[in-house]
Protein backbone atom coordinates (compact mmCIF):
# COMPACT_ATOMS: atom_id res chain seq x y z
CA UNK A 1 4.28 16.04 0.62
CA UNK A 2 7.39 14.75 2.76
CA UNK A 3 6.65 15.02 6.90
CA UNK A 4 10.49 16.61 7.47
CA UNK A 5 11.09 17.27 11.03
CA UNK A 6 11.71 20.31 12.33
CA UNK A 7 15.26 21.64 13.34
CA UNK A 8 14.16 21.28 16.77
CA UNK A 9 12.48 17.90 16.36
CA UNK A 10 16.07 16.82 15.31
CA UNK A 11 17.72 17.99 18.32
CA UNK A 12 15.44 17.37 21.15
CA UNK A 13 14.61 14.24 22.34
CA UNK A 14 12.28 13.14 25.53
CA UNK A 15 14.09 12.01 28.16
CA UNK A 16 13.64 8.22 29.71
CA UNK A 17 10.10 7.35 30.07
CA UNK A 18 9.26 11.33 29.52
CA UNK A 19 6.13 11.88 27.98
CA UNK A 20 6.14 14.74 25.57
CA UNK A 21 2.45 15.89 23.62
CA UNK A 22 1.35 18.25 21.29
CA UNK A 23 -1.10 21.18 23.05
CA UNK A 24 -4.28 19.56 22.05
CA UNK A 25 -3.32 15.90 23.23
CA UNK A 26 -3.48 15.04 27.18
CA UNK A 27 -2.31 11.23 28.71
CA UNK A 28 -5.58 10.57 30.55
CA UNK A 29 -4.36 6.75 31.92
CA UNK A 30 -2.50 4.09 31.92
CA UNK A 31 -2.68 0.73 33.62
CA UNK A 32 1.02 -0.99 33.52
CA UNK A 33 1.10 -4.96 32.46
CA UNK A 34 -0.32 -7.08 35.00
CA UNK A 35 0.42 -10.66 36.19
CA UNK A 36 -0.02 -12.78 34.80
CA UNK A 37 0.39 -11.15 31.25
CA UNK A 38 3.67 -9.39 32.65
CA UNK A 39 7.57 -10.40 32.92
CA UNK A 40 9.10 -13.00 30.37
CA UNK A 41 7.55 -13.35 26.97
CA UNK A 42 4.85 -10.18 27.51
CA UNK A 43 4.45 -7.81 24.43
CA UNK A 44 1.66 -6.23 24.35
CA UNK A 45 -0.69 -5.96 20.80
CA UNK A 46 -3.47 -5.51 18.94
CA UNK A 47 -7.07 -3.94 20.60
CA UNK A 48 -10.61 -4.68 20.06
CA UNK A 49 -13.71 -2.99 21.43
CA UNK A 50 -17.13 -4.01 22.53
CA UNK A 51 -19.86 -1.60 24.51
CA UNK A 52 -17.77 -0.70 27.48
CA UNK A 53 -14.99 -2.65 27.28
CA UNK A 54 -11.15 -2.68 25.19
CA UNK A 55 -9.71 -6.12 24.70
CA UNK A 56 -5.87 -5.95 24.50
CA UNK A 57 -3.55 -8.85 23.09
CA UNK A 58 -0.84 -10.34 24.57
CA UNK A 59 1.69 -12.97 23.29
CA UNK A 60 0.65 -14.30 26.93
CA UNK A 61 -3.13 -14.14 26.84
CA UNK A 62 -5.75 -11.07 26.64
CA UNK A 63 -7.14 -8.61 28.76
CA UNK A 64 -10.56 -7.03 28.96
CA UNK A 65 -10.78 -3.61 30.26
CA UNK A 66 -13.70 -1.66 31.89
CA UNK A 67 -13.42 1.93 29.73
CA UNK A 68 -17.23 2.94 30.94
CA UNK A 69 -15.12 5.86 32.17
CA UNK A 70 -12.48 6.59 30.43
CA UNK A 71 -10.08 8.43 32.28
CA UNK A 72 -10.44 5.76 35.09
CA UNK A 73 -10.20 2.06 33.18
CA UNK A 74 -10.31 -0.88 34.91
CA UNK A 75 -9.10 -4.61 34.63
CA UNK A 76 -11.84 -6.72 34.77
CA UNK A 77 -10.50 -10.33 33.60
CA UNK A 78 -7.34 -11.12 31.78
CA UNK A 79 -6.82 -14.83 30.32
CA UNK A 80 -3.28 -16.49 30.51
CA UNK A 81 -2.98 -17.96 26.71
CA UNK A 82 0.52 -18.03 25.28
CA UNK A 83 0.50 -18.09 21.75
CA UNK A 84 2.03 -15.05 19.46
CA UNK A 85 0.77 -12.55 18.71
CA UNK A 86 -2.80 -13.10 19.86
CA UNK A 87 -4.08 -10.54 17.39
CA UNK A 88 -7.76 -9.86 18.91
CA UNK A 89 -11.02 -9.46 17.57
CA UNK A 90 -14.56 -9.45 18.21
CA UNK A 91 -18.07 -9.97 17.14
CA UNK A 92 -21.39 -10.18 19.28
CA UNK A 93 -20.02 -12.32 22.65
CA UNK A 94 -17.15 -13.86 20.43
CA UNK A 95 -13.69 -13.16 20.93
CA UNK A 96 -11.20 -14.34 18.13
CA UNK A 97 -7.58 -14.63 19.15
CA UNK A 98 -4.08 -15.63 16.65
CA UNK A 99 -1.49 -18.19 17.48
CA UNK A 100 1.53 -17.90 15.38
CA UNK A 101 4.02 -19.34 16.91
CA UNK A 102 3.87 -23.34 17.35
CA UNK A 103 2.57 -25.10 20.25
CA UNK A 104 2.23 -28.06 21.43
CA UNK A 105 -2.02 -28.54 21.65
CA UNK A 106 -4.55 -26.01 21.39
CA UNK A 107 -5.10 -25.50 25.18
CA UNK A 108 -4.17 -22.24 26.65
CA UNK A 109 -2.00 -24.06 29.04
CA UNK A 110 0.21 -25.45 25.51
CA UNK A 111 3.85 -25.12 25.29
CA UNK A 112 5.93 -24.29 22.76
CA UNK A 113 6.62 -27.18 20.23
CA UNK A 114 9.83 -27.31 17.80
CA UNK A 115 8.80 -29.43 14.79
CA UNK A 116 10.16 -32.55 13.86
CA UNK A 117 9.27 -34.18 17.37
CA UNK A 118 6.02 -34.55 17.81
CA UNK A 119 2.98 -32.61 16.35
CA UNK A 120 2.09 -28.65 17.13
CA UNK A 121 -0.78 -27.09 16.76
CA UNK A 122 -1.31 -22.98 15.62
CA UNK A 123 -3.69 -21.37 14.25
CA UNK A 124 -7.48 -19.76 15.35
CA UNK A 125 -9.33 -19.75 18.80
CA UNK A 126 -12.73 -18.58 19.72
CA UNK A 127 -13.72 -17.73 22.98
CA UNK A 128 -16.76 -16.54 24.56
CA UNK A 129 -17.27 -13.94 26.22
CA UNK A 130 -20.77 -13.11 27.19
CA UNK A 131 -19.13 -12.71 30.93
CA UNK A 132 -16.62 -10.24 30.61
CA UNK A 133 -14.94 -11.63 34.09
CA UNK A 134 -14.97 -15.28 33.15
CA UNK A 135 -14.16 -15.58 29.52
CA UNK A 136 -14.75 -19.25 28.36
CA UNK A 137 -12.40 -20.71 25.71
CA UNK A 138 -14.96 -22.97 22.84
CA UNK A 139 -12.82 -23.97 20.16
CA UNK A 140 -10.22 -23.79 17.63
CA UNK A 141 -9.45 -23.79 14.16
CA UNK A 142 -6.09 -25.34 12.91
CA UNK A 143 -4.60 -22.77 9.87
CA UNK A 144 -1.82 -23.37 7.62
CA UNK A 145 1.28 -21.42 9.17
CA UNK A 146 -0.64 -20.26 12.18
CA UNK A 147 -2.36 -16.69 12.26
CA UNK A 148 0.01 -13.73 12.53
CA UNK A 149 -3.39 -11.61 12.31
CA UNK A 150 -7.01 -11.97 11.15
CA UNK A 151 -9.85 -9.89 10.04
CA UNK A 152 -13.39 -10.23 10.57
CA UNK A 153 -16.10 -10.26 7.94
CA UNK A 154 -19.53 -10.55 8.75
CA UNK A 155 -21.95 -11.91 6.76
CA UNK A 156 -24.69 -10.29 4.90
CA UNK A 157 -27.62 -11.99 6.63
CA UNK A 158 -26.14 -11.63 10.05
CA UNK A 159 -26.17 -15.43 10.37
CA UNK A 160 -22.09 -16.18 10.09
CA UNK A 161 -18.74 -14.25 10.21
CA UNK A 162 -15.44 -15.06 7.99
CA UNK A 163 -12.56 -14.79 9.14
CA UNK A 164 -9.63 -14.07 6.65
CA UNK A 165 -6.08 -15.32 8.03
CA UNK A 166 -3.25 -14.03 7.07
CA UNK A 167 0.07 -15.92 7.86
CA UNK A 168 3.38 -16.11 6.11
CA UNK A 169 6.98 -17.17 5.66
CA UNK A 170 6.71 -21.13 4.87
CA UNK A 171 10.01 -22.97 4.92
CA UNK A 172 10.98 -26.52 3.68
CA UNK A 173 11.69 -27.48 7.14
CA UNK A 174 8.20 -26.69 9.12
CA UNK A 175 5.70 -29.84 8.44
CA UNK A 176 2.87 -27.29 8.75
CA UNK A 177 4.12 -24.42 6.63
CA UNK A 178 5.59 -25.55 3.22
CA UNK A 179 6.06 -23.01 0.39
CA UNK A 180 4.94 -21.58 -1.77
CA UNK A 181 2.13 -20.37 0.63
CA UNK A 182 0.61 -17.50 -1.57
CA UNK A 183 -2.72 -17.88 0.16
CA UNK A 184 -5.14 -16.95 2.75
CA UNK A 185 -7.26 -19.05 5.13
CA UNK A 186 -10.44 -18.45 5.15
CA UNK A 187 -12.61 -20.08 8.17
CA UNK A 188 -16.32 -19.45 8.52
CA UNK A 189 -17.95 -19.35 11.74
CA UNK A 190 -22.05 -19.75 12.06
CA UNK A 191 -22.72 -17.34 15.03
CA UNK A 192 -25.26 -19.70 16.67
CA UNK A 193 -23.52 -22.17 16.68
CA UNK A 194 -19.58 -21.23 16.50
CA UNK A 195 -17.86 -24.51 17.62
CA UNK A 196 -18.64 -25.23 13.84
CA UNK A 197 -16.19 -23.29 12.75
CA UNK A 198 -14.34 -24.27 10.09
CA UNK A 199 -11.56 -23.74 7.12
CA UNK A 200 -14.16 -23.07 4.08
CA UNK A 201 -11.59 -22.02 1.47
CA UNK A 202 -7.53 -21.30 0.55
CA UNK A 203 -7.67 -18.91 -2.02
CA UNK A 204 -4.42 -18.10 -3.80
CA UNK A 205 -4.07 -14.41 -4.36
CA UNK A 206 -0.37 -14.55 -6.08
CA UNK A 207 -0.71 -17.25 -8.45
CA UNK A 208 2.60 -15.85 -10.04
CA UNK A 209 4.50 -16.45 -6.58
CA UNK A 210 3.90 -12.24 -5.87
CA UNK A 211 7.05 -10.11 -5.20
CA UNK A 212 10.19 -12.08 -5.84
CA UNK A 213 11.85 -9.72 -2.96
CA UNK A 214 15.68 -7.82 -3.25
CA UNK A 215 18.25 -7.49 -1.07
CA UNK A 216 18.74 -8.19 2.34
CA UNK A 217 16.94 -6.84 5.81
CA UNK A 218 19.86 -7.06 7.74
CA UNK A 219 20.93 -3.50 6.26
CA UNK A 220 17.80 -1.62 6.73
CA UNK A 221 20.21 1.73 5.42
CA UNK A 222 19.84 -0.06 2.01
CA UNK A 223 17.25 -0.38 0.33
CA UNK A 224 15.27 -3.83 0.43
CA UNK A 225 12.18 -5.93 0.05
CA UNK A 226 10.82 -8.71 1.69
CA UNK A 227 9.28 -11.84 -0.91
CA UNK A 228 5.96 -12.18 -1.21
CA UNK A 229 4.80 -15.28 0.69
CA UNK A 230 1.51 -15.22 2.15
CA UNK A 231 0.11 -11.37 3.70
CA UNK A 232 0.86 -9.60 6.66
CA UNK A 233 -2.69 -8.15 7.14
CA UNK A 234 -6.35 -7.54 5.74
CA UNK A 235 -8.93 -4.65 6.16
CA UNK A 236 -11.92 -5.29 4.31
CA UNK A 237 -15.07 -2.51 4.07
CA UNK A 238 -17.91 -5.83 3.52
CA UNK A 239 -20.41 -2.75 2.45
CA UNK A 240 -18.35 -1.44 -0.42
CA UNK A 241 -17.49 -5.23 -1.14
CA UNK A 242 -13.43 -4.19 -0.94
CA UNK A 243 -10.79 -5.49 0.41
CA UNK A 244 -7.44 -3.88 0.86
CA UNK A 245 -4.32 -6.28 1.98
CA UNK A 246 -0.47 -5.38 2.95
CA UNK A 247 1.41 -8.88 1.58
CA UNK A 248 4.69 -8.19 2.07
CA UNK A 249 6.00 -7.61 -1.41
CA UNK A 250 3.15 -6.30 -2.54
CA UNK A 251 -0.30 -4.26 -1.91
CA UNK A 252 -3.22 -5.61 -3.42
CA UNK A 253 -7.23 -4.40 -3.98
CA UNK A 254 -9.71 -7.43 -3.89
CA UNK A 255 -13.14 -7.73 -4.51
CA UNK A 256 -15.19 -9.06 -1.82
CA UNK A 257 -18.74 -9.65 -3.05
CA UNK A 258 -18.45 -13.37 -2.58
CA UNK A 259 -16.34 -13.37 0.71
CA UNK A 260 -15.49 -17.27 0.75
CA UNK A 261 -14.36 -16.17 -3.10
CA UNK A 262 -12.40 -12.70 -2.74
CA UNK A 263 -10.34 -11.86 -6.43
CA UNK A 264 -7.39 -9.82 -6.56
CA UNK A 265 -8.52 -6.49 -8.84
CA UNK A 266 -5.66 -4.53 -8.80
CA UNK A 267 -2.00 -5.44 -7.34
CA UNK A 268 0.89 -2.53 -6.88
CA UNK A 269 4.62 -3.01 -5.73
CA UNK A 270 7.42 -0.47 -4.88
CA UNK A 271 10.64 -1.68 -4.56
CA UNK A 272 12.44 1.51 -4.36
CA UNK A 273 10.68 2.82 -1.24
CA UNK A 274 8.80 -0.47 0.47
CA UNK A 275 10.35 -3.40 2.22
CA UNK A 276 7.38 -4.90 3.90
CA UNK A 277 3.62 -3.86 2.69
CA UNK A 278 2.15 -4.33 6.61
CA UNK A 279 -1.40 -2.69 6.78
CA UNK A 280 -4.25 -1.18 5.25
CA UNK A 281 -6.73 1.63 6.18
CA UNK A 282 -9.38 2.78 3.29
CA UNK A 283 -10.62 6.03 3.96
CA UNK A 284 -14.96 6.76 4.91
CA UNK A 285 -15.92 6.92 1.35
CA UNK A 286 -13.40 3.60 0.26
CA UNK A 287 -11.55 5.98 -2.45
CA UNK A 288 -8.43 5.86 -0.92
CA UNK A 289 -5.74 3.20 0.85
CA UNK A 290 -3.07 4.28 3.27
CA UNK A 291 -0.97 1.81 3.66
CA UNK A 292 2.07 1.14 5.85
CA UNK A 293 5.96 -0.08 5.21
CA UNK A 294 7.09 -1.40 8.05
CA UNK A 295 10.80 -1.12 7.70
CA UNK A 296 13.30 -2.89 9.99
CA UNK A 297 10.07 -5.74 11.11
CA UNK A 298 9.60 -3.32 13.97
CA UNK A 299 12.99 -3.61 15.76
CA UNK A 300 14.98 -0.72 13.69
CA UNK A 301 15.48 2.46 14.44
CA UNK A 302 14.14 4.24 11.22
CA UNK A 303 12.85 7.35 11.84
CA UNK A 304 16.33 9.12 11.99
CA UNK A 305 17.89 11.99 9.50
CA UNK A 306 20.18 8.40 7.97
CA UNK A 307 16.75 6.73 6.94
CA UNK A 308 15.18 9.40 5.74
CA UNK A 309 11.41 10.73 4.65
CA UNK A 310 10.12 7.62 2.40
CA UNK A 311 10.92 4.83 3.74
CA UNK A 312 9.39 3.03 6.59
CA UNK A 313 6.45 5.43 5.53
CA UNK A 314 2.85 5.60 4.82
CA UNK A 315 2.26 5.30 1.38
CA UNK A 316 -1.18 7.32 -0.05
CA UNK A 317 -3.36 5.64 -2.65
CA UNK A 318 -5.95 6.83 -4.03
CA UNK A 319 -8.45 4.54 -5.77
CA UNK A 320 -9.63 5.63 -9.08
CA UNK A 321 -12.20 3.68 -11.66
CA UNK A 322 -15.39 1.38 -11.45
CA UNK A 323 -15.88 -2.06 -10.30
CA UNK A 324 -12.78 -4.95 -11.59
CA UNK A 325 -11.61 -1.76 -13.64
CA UNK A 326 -10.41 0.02 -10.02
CA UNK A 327 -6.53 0.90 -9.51
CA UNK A 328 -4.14 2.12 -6.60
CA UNK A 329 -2.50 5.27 -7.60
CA UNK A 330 0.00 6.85 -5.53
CA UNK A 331 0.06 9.68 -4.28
CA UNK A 332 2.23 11.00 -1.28
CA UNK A 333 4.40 9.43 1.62
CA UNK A 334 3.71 10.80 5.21
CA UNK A 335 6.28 9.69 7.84
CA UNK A 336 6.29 10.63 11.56
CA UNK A 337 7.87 14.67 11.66
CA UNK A 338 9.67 13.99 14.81
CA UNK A 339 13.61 12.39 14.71
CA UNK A 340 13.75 9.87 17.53
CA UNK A 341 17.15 8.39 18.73
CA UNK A 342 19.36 6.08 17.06
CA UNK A 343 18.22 3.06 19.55
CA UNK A 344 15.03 3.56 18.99
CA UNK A 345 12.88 1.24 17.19
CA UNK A 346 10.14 3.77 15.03
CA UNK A 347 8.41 2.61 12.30
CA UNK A 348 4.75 2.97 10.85
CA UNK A 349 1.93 0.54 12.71
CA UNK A 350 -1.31 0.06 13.67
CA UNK A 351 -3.92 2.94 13.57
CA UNK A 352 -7.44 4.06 12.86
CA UNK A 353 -9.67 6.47 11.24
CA UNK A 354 -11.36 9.37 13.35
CA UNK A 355 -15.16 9.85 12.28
CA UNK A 356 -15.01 13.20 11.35
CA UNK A 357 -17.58 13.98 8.46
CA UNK A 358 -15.97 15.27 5.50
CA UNK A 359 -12.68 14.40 6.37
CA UNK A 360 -9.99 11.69 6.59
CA UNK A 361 -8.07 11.48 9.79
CA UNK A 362 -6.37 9.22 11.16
CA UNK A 363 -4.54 7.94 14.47
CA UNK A 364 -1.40 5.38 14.03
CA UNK A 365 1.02 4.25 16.44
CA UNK A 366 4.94 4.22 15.58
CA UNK A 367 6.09 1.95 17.81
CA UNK A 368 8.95 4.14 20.50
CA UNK A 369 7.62 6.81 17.64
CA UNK A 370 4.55 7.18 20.38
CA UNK A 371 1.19 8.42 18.65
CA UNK A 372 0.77 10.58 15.22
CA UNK A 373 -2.41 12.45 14.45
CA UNK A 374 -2.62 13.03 10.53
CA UNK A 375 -5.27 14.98 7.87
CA UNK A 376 -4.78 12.86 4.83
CA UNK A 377 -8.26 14.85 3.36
CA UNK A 378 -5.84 15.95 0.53
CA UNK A 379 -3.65 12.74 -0.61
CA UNK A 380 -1.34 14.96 -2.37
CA UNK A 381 -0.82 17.29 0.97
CA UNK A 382 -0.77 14.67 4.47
CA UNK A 383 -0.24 17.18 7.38
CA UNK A 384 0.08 16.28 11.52
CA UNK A 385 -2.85 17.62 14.20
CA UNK A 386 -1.22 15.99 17.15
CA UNK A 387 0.90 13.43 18.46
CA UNK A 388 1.77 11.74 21.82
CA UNK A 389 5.35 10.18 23.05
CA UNK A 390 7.24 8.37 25.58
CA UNK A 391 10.79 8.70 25.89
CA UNK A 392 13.29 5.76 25.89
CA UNK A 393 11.87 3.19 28.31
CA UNK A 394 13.81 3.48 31.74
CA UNK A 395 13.60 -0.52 32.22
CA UNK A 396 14.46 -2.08 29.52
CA UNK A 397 11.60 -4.73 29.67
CA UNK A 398 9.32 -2.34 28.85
CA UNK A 399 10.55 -1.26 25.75
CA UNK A 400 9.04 -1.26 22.49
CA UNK A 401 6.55 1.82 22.40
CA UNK A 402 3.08 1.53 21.04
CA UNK A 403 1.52 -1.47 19.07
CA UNK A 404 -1.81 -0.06 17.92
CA UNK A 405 -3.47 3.52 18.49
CA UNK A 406 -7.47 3.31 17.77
CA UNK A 407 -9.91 6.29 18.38
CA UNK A 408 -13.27 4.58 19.93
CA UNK A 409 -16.48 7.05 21.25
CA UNK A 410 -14.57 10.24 22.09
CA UNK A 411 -10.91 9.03 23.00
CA UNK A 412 -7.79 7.17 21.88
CA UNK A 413 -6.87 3.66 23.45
CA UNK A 414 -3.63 2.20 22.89
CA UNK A 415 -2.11 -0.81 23.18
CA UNK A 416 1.77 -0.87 23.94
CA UNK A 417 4.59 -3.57 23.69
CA UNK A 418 5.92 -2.98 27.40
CA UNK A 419 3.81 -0.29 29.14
CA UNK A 420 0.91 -1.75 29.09
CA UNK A 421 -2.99 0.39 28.11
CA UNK A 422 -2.96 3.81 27.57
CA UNK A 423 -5.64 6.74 27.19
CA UNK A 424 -5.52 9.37 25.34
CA UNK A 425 -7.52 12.72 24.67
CA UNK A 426 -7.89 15.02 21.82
CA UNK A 427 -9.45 18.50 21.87
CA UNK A 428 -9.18 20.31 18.59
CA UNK A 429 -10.95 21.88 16.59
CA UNK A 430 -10.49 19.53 13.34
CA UNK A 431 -11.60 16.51 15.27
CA UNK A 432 -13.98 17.42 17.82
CA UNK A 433 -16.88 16.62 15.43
CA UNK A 434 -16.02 12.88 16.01
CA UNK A 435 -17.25 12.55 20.02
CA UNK A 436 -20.79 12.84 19.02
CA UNK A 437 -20.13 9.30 17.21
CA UNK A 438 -20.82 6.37 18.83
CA UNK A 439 -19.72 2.55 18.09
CA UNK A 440 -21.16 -0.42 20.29
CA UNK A 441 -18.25 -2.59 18.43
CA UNK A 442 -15.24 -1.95 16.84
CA UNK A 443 -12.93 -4.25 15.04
CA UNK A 444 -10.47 -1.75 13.14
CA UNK A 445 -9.35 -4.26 10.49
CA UNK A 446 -13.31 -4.46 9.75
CA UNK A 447 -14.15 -0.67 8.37
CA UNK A 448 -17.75 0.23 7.80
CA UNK A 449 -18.84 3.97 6.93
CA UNK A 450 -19.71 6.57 9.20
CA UNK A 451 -21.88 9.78 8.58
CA UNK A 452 -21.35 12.50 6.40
């Protein structure tokens, strides 16, 4: 099934900085970028949670947000930390934060470092942050080609975490960075003890060199795909020992068991509708992947009538076989059912599932696209509950739309490039079963199973 917008989806569009929602979704908050994570060089990213609290990224830092009532969030710290895209996680009173983008030490008061004059650093920091208000910054972890994001997974006895880092795009010119970089980084960290973190293995998941790419993105009207040269991003499920990545040319099932030792099961490509595999989310029971394309690397405006239904989509896999023998099958494309304007960047990004028993719904952002609701129960037949939407930003600095769009105990947090933390609320009928579920953490990227 295709999402096509309606006739009056096609000619209607919010006006500047209007927010438009379905009937069962109300804007609860927002809290607009705050200095110091505001003006030049702010975009706003990914979102963890812990207890009471959201922690947003910034490519200036991170804030950590009071959500013990949600309709009324509070900022209580934010830590000034250049370093794209500070792609946020967290575990216990660890925070784990992404620098992709080369600097010139570790510190959080680094600049930015053009190779070839003296040495940069990128790659992993840890903080802690036991006090929410005074976050304290412990260590780091040097990676090949930085960390454009990372995933969390714990370990069985509850004595370390692993974190999987996934960078890409090498070039012959950065010291750091050389290709072919068909790996992951794979950095262990003993909980007690975390300024022992370390790089514990480089496994190569494309020992063929992965998806030799076609055609150019400077046309995204054409179709095109990006090489395969490292992966975008991860989500494991550690209790179903799967992992499911998005690595630019190609989407790929692993096996987990041994998590310093993941193996590549099952690898799928499509060249005729994907340019750039970008994320994973495995349904509750792990038998199917949706996974994202994002089209245009976020700046393109591809959710118009031009683009079309099935590209810059979600792709639906289901998962079908036993153990090394399991396979991604396709199944359908869903793409947001609203046009948005030709200047609009809109393409599929960052969401999460609902814990609904029995069913598989999930919340994604789509960038100036706002907020999509979707039933993907029935891979064959993906159909919208609700959705949420800003119009063109007013000021251009504050453009971009939303980032990441996570449901966490009863409502929906999201993260967004120029406007800063929004909250949202659902009330319908399909998905009211989920506020009776609770999390005291919540790293998306990191699934684990709720009821049923």
């Amino acid at each position: 099934m295709l999402g096509v917008p309606s006739a009056s989806a096609q000619s209607q569009f919010p006006g500047p900085d209007e927010i438009v929602t379905s009937s069962n979704v109300k804007h609860v908050a927002n809290i607009p970028a705050t200095a110091p994570l505001k003006g030049t060089g702010s975009t706003g990213t990914d979102l963890a949670f812990t207890g009471d609290y959201a922690i947003a990224g910034n490519y200036l830092g991170f804030t950590i947000y009071d959500i013990k009532d949600p309709r009324a969030p509070k900022i209580t710290s934010q830590v000034l930390c250049p370093g794209s895209q500070n792609d946020v996680s967290v575990s216990g009173n660890l925070l784990f934060l992404s620098t992709d983008s080369r600097r010139s030490d570790d510190s959080c008061s680094s600049v930015a470092q053009a190779d070839g004059t003296k040495a940069y650093w990128e790659g992993m920091k840890i903080f802690d942050i036991s006090d929410k208000r005074n976050p304290r910054y412990i260590r780091s972890v040097e990676t090949a080609c930085g960390s454009h994001t990372h995933t969390l997974v714990p370990d069985k006895r509850g004595k370390d975490v692993y974190i999987y880092v996934s960078s890409y795009s090498p070039a012959v010119n950065i010291s750091k960075c050389q290709p072919p970089h068909d790996i992951i980084t794979i950095i262990k960290v003993p909980l007690r003890n975390p300024a022992a973190a370390e790089v514990v293995a480089t496994p190569n998941l494309f020992p063929d060199g992965g998806n030799p790419g076609k055609g150019s993105s400077s046309n995204i009207e054409n179709p095109y795909v990006v090489a395969t040269s490292g992966c975008h991003d991860i989500t494991v499920f550690p209790s179903k020992n799967l992992a499911a990545g998005a690595c630019m040319g190609d989407g790929v099932l692993l096996n987990i068991a041994d998590p310093e030792k993941p193996r590549v099961i099952n690898r799928v490509q499509d060249d005729e509708h994907f340019a750039f595999w970008h994320s994973a989310t495995f349904n509750n029971d792990g038998t199917k992947v949706i996974f994202t394309d994002e089209l245009g690397g976020g700046g393109g405006a591809t959710c118009t009538a031009k683009i079309g239904p099935t590209r810059g989509a979600n792709g639906i896999y289901d998962i079908t076989g036993r153990g090394d023998q399991r396979a991604l099958e396709f199944r359908s494309f869903y793409k947001i059912n609203r046009y948005q304007t030709p200047t609009e960047n809109c393409v599929a990004h960052n969401g999460s599932l609902l814990p609904v028993p029995g069913r598989d719904i999930m919340v994604q952002a789509w960038y100036s696209g706002g907020v999509q609701l979707v039933d993907y129960t029935n891979s064959q037949q993906p159909k919208e509950i609700g959705f949420f939407e800003r119009g063109p930003a007013a000021n251009s600095a504050e453009s971009g739309g939303v980032w990441s769009a996570y449901y966490y105990n009863g409502f929906i947090y999201t993260s967004d490039l120029g406007k800063g933390f929004d909250v949202l609320e659902i009330n319908d009928p399909a998905t009211d079963l989920a506020k009776s579920y609770r999390w005291t953490e919540l790293n998306v990227q990191t699934q684990s199973t709720y009821g049923r």
